[in-house]
C-alpha atoms as a PDB file:
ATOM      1  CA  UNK A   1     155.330 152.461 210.980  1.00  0.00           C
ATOM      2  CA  UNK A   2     153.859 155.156 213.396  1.00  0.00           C
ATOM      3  CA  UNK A   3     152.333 158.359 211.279  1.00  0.00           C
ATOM      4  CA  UNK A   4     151.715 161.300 213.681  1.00  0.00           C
ATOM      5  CA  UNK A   5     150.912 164.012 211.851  1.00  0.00           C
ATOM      6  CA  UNK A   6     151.006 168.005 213.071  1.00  0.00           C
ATOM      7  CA  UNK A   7     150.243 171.507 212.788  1.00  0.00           C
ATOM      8  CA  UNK A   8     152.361 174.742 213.405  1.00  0.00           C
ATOM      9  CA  UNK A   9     150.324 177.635 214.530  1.00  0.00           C
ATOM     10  CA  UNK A  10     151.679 180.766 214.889  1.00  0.00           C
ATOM     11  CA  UNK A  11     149.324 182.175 217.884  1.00  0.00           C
ATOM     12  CA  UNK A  12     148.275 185.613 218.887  1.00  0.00           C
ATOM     13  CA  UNK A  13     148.551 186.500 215.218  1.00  0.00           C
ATOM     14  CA  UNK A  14     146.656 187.434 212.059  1.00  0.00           C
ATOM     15  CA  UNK A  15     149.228 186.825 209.560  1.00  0.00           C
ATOM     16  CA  UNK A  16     152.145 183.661 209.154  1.00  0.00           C
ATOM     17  CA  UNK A  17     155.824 184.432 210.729  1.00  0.00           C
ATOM     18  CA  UNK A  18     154.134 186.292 213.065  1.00  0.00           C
ATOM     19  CA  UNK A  19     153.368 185.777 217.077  1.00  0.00           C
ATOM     20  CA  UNK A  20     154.530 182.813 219.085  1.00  0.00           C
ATOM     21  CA  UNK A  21     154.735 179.857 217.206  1.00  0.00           C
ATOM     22  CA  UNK A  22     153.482 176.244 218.768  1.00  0.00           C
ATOM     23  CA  UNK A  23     153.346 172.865 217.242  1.00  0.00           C
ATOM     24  CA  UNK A  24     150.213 170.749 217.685  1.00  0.00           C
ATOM     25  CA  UNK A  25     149.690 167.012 217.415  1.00  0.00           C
ATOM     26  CA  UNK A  26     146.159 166.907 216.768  1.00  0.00           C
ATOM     27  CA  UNK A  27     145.733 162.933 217.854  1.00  0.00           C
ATOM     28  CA  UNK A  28     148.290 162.577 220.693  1.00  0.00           C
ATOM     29  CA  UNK A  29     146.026 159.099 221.375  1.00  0.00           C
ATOM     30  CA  UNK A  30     148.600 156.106 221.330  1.00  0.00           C
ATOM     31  CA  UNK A  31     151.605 158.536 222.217  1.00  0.00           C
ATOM     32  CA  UNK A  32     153.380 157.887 225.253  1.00  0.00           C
ATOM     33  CA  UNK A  33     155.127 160.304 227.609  1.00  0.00           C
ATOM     34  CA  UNK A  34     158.344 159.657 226.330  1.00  0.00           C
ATOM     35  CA  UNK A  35     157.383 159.885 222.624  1.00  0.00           C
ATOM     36  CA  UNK A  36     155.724 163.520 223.534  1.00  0.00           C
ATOM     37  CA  UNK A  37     158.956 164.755 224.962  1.00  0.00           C
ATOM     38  CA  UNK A  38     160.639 163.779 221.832  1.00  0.00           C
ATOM     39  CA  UNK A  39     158.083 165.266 219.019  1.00  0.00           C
ATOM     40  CA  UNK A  40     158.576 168.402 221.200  1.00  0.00           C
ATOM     41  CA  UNK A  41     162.835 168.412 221.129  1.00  0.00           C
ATOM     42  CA  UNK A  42     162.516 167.532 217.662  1.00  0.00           C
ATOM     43  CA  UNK A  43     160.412 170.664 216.834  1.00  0.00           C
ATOM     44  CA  UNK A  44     162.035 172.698 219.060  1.00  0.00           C
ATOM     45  CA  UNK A  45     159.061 174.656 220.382  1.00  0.00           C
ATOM     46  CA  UNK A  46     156.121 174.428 222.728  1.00  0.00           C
ATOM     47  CA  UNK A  47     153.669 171.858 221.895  1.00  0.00           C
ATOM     48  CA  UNK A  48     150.587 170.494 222.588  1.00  0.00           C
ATOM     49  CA  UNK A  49     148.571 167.420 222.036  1.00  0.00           C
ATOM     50  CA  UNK A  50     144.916 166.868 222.055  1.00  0.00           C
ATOM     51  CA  UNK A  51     143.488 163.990 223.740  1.00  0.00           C
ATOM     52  CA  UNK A  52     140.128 162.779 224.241  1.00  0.00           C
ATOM     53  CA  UNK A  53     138.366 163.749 227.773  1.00  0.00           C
ATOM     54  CA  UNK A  54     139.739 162.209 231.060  1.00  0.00           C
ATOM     55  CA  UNK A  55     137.967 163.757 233.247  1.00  0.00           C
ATOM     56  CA  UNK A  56     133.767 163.849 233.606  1.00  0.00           C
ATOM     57  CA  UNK A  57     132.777 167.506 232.135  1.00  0.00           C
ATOM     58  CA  UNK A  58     135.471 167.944 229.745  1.00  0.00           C
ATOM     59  CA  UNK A  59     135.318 167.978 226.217  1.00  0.00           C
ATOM     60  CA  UNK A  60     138.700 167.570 225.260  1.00  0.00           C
ATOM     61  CA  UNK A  61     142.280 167.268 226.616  1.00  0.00           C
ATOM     62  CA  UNK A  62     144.820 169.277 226.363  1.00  0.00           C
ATOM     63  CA  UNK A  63     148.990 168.157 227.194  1.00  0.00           C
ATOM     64  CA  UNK A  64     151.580 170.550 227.063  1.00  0.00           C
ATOM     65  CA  UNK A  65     155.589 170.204 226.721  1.00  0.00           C
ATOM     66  CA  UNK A  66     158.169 172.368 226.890  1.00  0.00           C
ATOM     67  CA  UNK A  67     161.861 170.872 225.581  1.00  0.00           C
ATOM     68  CA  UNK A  68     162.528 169.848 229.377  1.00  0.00           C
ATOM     69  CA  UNK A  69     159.173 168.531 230.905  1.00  0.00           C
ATOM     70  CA  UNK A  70     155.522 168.623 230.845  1.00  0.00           C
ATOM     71  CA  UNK A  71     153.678 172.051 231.804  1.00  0.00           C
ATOM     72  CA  UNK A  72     150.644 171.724 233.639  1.00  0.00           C
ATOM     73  CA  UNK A  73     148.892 175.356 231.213  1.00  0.00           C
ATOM     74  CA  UNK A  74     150.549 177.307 228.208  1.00  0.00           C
ATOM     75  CA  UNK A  75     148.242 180.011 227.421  1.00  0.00           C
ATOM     76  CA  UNK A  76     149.647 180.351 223.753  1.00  0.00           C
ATOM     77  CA  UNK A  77     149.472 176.527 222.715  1.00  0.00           C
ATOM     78  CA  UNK A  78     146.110 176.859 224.121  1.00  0.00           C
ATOM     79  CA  UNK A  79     145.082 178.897 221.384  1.00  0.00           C
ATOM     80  CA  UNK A  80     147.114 177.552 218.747  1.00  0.00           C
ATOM     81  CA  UNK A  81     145.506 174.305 219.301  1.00  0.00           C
ATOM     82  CA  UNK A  82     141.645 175.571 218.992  1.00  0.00           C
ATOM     83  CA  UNK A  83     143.224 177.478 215.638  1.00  0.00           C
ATOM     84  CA  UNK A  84     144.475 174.307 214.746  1.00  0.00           C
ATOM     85  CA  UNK A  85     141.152 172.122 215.313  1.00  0.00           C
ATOM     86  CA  UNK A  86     139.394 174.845 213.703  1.00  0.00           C
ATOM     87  CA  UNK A  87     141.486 174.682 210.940  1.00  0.00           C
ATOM     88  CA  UNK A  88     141.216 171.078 210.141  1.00  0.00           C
ATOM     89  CA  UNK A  89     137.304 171.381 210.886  1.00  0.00           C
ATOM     90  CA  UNK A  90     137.232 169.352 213.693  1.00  0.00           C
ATOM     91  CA  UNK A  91     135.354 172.568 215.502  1.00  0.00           C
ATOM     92  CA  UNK A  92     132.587 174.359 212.991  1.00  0.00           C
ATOM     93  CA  UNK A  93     132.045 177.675 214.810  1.00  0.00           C
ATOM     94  CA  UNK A  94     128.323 178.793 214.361  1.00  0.00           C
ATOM     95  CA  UNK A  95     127.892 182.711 214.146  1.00  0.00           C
ATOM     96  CA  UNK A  96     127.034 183.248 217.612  1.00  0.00           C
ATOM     97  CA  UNK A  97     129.774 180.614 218.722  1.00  0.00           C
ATOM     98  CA  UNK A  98     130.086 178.193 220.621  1.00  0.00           C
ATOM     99  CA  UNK A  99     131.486 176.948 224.156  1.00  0.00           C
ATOM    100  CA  UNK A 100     133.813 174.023 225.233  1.00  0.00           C
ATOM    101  CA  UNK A 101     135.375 172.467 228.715  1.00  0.00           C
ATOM    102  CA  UNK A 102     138.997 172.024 228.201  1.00  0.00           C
ATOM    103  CA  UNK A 103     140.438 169.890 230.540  1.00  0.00           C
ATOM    104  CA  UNK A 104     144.484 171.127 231.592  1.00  0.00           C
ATOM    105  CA  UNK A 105     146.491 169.749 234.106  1.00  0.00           C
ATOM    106  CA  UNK A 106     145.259 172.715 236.238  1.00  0.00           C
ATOM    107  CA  UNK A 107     141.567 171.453 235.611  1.00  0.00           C
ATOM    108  CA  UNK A 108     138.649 172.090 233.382  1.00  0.00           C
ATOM    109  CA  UNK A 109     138.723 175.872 232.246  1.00  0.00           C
ATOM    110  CA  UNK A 110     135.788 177.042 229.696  1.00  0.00           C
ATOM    111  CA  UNK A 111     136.912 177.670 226.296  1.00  0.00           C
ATOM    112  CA  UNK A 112     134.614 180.432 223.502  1.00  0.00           C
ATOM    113  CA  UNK A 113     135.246 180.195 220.606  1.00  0.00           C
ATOM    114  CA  UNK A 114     133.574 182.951 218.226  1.00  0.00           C
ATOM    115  CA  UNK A 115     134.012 184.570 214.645  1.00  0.00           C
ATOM    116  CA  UNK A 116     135.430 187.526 213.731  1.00  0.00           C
ATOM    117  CA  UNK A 117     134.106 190.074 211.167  1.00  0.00           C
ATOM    118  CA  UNK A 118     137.103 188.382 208.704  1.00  0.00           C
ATOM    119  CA  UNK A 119     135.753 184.426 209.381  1.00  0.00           C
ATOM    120  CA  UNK A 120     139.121 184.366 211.466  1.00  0.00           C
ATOM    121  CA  UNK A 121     138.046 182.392 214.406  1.00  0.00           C
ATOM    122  CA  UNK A 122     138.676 184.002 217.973  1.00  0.00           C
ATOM    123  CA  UNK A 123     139.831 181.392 220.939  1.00  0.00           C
ATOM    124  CA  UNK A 124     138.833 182.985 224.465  1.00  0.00           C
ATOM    125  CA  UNK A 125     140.144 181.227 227.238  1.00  0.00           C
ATOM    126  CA  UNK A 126     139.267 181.280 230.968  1.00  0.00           C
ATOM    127  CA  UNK A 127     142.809 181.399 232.832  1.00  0.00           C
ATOM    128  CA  UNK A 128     142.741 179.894 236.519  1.00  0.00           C
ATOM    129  CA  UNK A 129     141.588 181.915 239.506  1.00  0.00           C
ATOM    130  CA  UNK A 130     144.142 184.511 239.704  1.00  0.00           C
ATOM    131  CA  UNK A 131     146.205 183.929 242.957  1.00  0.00           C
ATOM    132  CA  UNK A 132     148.059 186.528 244.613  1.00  0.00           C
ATOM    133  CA  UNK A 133     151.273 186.025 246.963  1.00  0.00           C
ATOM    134  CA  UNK A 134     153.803 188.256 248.915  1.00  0.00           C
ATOM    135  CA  UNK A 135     155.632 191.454 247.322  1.00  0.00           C
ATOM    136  CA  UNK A 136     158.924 191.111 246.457  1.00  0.00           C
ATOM    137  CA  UNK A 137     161.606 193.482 246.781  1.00  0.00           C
ATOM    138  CA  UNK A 138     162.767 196.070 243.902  1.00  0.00           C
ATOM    139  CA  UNK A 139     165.893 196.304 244.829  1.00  0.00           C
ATOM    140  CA  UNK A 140     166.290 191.849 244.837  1.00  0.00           C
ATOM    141  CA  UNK A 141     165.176 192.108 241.180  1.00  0.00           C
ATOM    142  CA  UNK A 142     167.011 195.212 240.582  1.00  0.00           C
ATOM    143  CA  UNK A 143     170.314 193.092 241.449  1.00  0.00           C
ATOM    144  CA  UNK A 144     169.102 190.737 239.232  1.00  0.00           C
ATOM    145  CA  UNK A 145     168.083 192.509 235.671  1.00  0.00           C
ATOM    146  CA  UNK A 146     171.164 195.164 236.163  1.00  0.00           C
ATOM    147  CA  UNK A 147     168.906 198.400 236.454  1.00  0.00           C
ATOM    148  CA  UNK A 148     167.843 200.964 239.328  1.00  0.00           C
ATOM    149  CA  UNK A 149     165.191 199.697 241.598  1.00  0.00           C
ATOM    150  CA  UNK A 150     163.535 203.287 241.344  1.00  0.00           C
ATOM    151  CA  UNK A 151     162.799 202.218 238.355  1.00  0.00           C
ATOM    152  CA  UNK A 152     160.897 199.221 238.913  1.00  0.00           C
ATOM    153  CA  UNK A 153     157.917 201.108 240.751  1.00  0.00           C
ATOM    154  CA  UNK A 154     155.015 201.939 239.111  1.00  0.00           C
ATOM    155  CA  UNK A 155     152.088 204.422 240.920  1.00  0.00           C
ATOM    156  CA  UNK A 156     153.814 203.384 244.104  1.00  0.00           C
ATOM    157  CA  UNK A 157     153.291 199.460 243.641  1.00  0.00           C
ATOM    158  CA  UNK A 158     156.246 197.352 243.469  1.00  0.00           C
ATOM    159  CA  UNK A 159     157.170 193.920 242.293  1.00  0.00           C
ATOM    160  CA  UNK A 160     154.740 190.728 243.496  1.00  0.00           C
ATOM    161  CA  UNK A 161     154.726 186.999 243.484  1.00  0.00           C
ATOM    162  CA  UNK A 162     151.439 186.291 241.245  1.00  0.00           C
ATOM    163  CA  UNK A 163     149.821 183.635 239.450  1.00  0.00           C
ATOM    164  CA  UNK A 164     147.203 182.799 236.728  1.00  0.00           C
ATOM    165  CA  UNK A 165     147.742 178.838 236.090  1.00  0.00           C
ATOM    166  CA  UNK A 166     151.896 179.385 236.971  1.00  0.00           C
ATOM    167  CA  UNK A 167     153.222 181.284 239.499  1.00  0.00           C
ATOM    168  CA  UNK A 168     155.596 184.097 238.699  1.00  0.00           C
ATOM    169  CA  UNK A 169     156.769 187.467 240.120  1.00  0.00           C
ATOM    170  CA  UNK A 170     155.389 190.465 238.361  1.00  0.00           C
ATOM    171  CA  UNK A 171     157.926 193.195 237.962  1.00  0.00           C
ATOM    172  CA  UNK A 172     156.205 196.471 236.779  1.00  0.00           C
ATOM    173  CA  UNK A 173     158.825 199.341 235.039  1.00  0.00           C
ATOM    174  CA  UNK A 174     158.136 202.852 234.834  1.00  0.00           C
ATOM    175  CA  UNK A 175     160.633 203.951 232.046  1.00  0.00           C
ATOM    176  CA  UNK A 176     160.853 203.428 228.603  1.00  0.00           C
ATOM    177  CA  UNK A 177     164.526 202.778 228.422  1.00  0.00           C
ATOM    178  CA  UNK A 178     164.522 200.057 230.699  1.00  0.00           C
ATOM    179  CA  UNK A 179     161.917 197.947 229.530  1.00  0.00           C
ATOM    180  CA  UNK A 180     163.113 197.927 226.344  1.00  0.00           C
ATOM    181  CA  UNK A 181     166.807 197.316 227.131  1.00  0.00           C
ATOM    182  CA  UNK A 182     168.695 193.851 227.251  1.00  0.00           C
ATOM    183  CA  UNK A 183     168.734 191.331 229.977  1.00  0.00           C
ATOM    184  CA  UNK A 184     171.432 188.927 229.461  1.00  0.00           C
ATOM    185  CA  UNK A 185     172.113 187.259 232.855  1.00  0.00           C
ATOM    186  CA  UNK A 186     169.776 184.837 232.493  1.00  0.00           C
ATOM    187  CA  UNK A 187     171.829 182.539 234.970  1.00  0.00           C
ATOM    188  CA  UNK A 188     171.293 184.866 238.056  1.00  0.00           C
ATOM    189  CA  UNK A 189     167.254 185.253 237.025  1.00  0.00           C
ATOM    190  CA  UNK A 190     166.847 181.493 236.737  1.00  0.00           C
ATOM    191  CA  UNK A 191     168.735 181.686 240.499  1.00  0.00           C
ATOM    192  CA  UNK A 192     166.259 184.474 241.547  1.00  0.00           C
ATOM    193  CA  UNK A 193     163.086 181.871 240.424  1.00  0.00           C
ATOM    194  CA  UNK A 194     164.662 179.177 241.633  1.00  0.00           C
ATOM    195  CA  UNK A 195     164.912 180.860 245.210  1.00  0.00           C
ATOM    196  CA  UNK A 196     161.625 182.204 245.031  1.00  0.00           C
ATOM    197  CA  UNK A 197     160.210 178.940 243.574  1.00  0.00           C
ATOM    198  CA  UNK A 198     158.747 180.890 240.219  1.00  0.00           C
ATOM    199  CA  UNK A 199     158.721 179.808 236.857  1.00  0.00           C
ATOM    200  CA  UNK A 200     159.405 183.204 235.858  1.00  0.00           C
ATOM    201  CA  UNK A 201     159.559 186.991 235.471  1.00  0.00           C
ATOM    202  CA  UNK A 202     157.200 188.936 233.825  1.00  0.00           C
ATOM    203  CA  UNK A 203     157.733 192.710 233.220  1.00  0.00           C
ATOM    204  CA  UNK A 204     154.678 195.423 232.551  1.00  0.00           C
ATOM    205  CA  UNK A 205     155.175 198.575 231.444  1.00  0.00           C
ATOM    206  CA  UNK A 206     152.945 201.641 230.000  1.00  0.00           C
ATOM    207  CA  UNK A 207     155.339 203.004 227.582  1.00  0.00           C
ATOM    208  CA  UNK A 208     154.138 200.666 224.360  1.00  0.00           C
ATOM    209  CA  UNK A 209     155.383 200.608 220.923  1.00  0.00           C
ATOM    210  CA  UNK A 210     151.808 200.514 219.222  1.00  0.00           C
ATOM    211  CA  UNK A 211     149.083 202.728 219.978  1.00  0.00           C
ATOM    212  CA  UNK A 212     146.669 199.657 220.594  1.00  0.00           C
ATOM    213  CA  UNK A 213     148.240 199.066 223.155  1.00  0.00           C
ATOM    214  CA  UNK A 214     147.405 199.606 227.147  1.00  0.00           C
ATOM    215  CA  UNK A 215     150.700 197.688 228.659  1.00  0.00           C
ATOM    216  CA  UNK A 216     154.132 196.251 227.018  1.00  0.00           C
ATOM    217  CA  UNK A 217     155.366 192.832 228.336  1.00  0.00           C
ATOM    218  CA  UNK A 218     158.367 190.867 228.780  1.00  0.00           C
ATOM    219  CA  UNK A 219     158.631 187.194 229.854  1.00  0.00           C
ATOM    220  CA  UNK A 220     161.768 185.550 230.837  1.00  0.00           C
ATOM    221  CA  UNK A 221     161.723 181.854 232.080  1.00  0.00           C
ATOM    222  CA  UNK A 222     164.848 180.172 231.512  1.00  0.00           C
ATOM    223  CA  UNK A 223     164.540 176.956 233.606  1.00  0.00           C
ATOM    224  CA  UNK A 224     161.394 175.976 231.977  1.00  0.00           C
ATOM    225  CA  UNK A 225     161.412 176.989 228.506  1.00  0.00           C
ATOM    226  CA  UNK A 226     163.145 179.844 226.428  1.00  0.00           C
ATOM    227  CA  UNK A 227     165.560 182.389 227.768  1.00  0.00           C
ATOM    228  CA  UNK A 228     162.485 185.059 226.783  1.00  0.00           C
ATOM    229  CA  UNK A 229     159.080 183.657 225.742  1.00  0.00           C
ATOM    230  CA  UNK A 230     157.574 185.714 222.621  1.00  0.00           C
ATOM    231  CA  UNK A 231     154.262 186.007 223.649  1.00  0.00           C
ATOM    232  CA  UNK A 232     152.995 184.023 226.922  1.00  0.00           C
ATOM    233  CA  UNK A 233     148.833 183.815 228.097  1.00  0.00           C
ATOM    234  CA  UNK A 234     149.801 182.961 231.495  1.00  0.00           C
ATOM    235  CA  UNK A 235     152.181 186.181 231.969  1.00  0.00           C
ATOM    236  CA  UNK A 236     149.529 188.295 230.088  1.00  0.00           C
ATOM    237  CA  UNK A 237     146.995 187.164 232.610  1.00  0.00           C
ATOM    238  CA  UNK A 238     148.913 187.692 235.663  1.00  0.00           C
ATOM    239  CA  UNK A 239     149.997 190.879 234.433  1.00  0.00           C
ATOM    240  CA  UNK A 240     146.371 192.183 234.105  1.00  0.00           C
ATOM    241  CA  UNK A 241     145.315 190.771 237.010  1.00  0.00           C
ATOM    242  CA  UNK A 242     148.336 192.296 239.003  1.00  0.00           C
ATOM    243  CA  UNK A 243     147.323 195.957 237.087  1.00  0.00           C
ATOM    244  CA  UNK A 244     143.511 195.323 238.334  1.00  0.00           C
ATOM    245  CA  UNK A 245     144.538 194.007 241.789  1.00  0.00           C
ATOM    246  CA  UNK A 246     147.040 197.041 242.691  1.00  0.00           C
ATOM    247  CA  UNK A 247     144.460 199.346 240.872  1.00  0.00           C
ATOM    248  CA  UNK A 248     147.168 200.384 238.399  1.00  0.00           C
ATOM    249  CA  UNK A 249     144.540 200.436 235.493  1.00  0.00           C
ATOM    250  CA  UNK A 250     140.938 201.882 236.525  1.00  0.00           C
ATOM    251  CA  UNK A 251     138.751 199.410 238.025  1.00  0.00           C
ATOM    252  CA  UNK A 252     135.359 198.421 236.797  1.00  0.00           C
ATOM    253  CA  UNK A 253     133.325 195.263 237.364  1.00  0.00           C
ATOM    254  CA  UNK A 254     135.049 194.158 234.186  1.00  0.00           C
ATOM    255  CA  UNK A 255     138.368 195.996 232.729  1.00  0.00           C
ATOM    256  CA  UNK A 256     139.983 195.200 229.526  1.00  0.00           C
ATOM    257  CA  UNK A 257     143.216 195.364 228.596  1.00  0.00           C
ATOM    258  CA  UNK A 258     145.519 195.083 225.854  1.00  0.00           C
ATOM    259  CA  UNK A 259     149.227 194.248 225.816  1.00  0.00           C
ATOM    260  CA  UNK A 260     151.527 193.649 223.366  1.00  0.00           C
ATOM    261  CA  UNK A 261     154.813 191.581 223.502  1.00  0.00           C
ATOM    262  CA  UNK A 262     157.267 190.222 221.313  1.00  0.00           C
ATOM    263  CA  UNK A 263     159.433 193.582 219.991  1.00  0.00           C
ATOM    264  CA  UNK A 264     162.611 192.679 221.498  1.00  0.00           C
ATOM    265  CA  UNK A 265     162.401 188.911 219.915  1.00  0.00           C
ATOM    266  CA  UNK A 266     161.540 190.571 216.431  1.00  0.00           C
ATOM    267  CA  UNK A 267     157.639 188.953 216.394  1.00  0.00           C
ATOM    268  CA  UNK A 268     155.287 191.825 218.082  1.00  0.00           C
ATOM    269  CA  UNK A 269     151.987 190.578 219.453  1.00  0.00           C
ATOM    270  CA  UNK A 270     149.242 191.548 220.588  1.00  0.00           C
ATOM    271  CA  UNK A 271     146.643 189.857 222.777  1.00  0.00           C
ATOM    272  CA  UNK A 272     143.022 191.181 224.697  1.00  0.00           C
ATOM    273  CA  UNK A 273     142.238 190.592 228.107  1.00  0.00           C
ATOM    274  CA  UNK A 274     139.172 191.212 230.335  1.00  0.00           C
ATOM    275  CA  UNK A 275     139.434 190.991 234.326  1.00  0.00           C
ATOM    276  CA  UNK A 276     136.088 190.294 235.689  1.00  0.00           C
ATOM    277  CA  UNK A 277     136.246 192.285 238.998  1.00  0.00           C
ATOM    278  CA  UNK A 278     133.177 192.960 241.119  1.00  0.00           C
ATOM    279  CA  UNK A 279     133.615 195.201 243.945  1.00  0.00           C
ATOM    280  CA  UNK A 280     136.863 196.051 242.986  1.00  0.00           C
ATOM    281  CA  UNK A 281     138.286 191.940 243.394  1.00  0.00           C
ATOM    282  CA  UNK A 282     139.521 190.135 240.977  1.00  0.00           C
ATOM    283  CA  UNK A 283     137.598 186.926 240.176  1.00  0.00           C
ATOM    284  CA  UNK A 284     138.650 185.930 236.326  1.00  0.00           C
ATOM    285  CA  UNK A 285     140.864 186.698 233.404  1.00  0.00           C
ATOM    286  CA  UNK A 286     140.049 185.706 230.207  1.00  0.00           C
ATOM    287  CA  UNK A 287     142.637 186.194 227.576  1.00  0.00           C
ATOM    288  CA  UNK A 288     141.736 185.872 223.690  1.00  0.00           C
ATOM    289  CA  UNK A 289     143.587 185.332 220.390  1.00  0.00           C
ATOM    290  CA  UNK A 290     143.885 184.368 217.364  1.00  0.00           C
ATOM    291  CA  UNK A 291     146.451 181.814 215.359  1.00  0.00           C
ATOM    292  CA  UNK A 292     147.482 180.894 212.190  1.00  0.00           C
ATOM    293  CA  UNK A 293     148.241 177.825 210.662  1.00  0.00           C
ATOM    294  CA  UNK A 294     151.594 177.756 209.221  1.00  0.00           C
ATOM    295  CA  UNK A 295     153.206 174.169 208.403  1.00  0.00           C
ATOM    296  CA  UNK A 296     151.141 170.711 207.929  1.00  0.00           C
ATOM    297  CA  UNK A 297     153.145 167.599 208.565  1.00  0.00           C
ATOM    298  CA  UNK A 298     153.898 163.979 209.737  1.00  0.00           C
ATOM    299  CA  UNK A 299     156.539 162.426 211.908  1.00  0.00           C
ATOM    300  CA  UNK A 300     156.810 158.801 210.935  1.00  0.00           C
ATOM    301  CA  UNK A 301     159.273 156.182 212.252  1.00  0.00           C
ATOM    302  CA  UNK A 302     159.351 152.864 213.487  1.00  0.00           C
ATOM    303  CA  UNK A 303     157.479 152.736 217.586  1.00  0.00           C
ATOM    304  CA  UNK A 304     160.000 149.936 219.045  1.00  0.00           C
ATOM    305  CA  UNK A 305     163.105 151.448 217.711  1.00  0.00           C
ATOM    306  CA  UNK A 306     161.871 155.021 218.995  1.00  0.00           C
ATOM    307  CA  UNK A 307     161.283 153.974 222.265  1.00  0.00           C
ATOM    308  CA  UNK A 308     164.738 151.812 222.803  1.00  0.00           C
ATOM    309  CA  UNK A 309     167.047 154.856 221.510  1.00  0.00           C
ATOM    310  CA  UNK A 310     164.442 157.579 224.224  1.00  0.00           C
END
C-alpha cells in the first residue's frame, strides 16, 4: 500500500477560499510520471511535487502538472509549495530570512523567503530572464476576444509576444468595460495560441477594482490548463515586464508593481512585483506571495494495480 500524502494551498492569499488554489505532494520521491499525472486529474488542479536536487546548486526540486502534461514553471504552485514546506516546518525562516536554489525545468531560479510583520511567511521568486518577441496585431486579437481593436492600445503600445518562464502574447486594454467583460470563445483563442505557438493570453489593464492596485489581469490558456487561470506568476511577470519594457509604468532602476486578478472567477488576488531595470532594460522580475494551507491529506492505493489501469 502506497501512502502519498498532500497539501492544498491556496496561493497569493492571506485567508482560506481565497487566491489560486494548488495541491502539493510534499515527497514526490518514488512517484513516477504516470502516477504524477494521475494525483493531478484526481485533484483537479495544478500541482506540484518536491523532489530532492538533480542538478549541482540546487536545493530542491520542483515538478509541475497541469491535468494534460507536465509544465516546465507555474509561478503560483511555486509559492504554494514554499507555503506548504513552511507549513509542515520543513523550512524555519529566521527573521532576516533566508535564501534557496530551486531547481525548475527552466533551471535553477533563487527563491527568499522572509517574514511578515503577522509571522505569515513571504515566498519571493526570481522568474526567468524576461524575453521579448515580435508585436502582434490588435486587430488579430480583436477578431479573437469579440471587442474593438482601438481598444486594445494602451499609451500607443499594442499587443506583444512575451515571456517570463512561458511564452505568451500580452494584450494591454484601455477601457474598463472591456476588461471586465466575458470571453467565451475559448476555441478560436486556443486557435490564435496555437498559431502563434503561445501558451496563452494575458490581458493588463489600469482600470482596477481595488485601490492597491497598479494593473488588473486576465489569463486565458485553454490548451494547457483552465479556460481562465485565477491568478498566474508567469502572466504577472510578463505583464510587468511588458509595462517596464514599453515604458507604460515609470521606469526606475527597480519599479514595483502590483496587480490583482481573479474578480471575474469570484477569488480576487493580489500579488507584488519588482522589475529590476538598469538603464531603462529589463533584467529581472521577481514576483512575491503568500499561501495558505487549506486541506491535509493522503492518497493511498495499491502501486501495481495503479500503474496497470494508467
Amino acid at each position: 500500500m502506497a501512502i502519498v500524502p498532500f497539501h492544498i494551498v491556496d496561493a497569493f492569499a492571506d485567508r482560506p477560499f481565497t487566491g489560486n488554489p494548488a495541491a502539493i505532494i510534499p515527497n514526490a520521491t518514488g512517484l513516477s510520471e504516470q502516477e504524477m499525472l494521475q494525483i493531478t486529474d484526481e485533484l483537479s488542479m495544478e500541482a506540484g511535487f518536491i523532489l530532492p536536487p538533480g542538478t549541482a546548486g540546487a536545493d530542491i526540486r520542483l515538478r509541475f502538472f497541469t491535468q494534460r502534461r507536465e509544465a516546465a514553471l507555474s509561478g503560483h504552485v511555486a509559492l504554494a509549495a514554499f507555503a506548504s514546506m513552511a507549513d509542515r516546518g520543513f523550512y524555519r525562516v529566521p527573521p532576516a530570512g533566508m535564501k534557496i536554489k530551486l531547481e525548475t525545468g527552466v533551471g535553477i531560479l533563487p527563491v527568499h523567503l522572509g517574514l511578515r510583520e503577522d509571522g505569515r511567511v513571504q515566498v519571493t521568486l526570481d522568474l526567468p530572464a524576461p524575453r521579448f518577441g515580435e508585436p502582434v496585431s490588435a486587430g488579430e486579437l480583436a477578431a479573437v476576444l469579440g471587442v474593438s481593436s482601438a481598444c486594445l492600445v494602451y499609451q500607443g503600445m499594442g499587443p506583444q509576444r512575451v515571456s517570463c518562464g512561458f511564452d505568451q502574447i500580452v494584450v494591454p486594454v484601455c477601457e474598463r468595460d472591456v476588461i471586465r467583460g466575458e470571453f467565451r470563445d475559448s476555441e478560436a483563442i486556443g486557435r490564435l495560441t496555437d498559431l502563434r505557438g503561445v501558451g496563452g493570453l494575458t490581458l493588463v489593464c489600469p482600470h482596477t477594482y481595488s485601490d492597491e492596485a497598479d494593473f488588473h489581469l486576465r489569463f486565458f490558456h485553454p490548451r494547457v490548463g483552465a479556460q481562465e487561470d485565477l491568478a498566474s506568476g508567469t502572466s504577472m511577470g510578463a505583464a510587468a515586464a511588458y509595462l517596464v519594457h514599453n515604458k507604460l509604468v515609470p521606469v526606475a532602476d527597480e519599479v514595483a508593481i502590483t496587480t490583482e486578478q481573479g474578480h471575474a472567477l469570484g477569488r480576487p488576488t493580489l500579488a507584488q512585483l519588482r522589475v529590476d531595470a538598469p538603464g531603462g532594460r529589463v533584467a529581472r522580475v521577481r514576483l512575491t506571495g503568500t499561501g495558505v494551507v487549506i486541506m491535509r491529506g493522503s492518497f493511498h492505493f495499491q502501486r501495481q494495480v495503479m500503474q496497470a489501469e494508467g
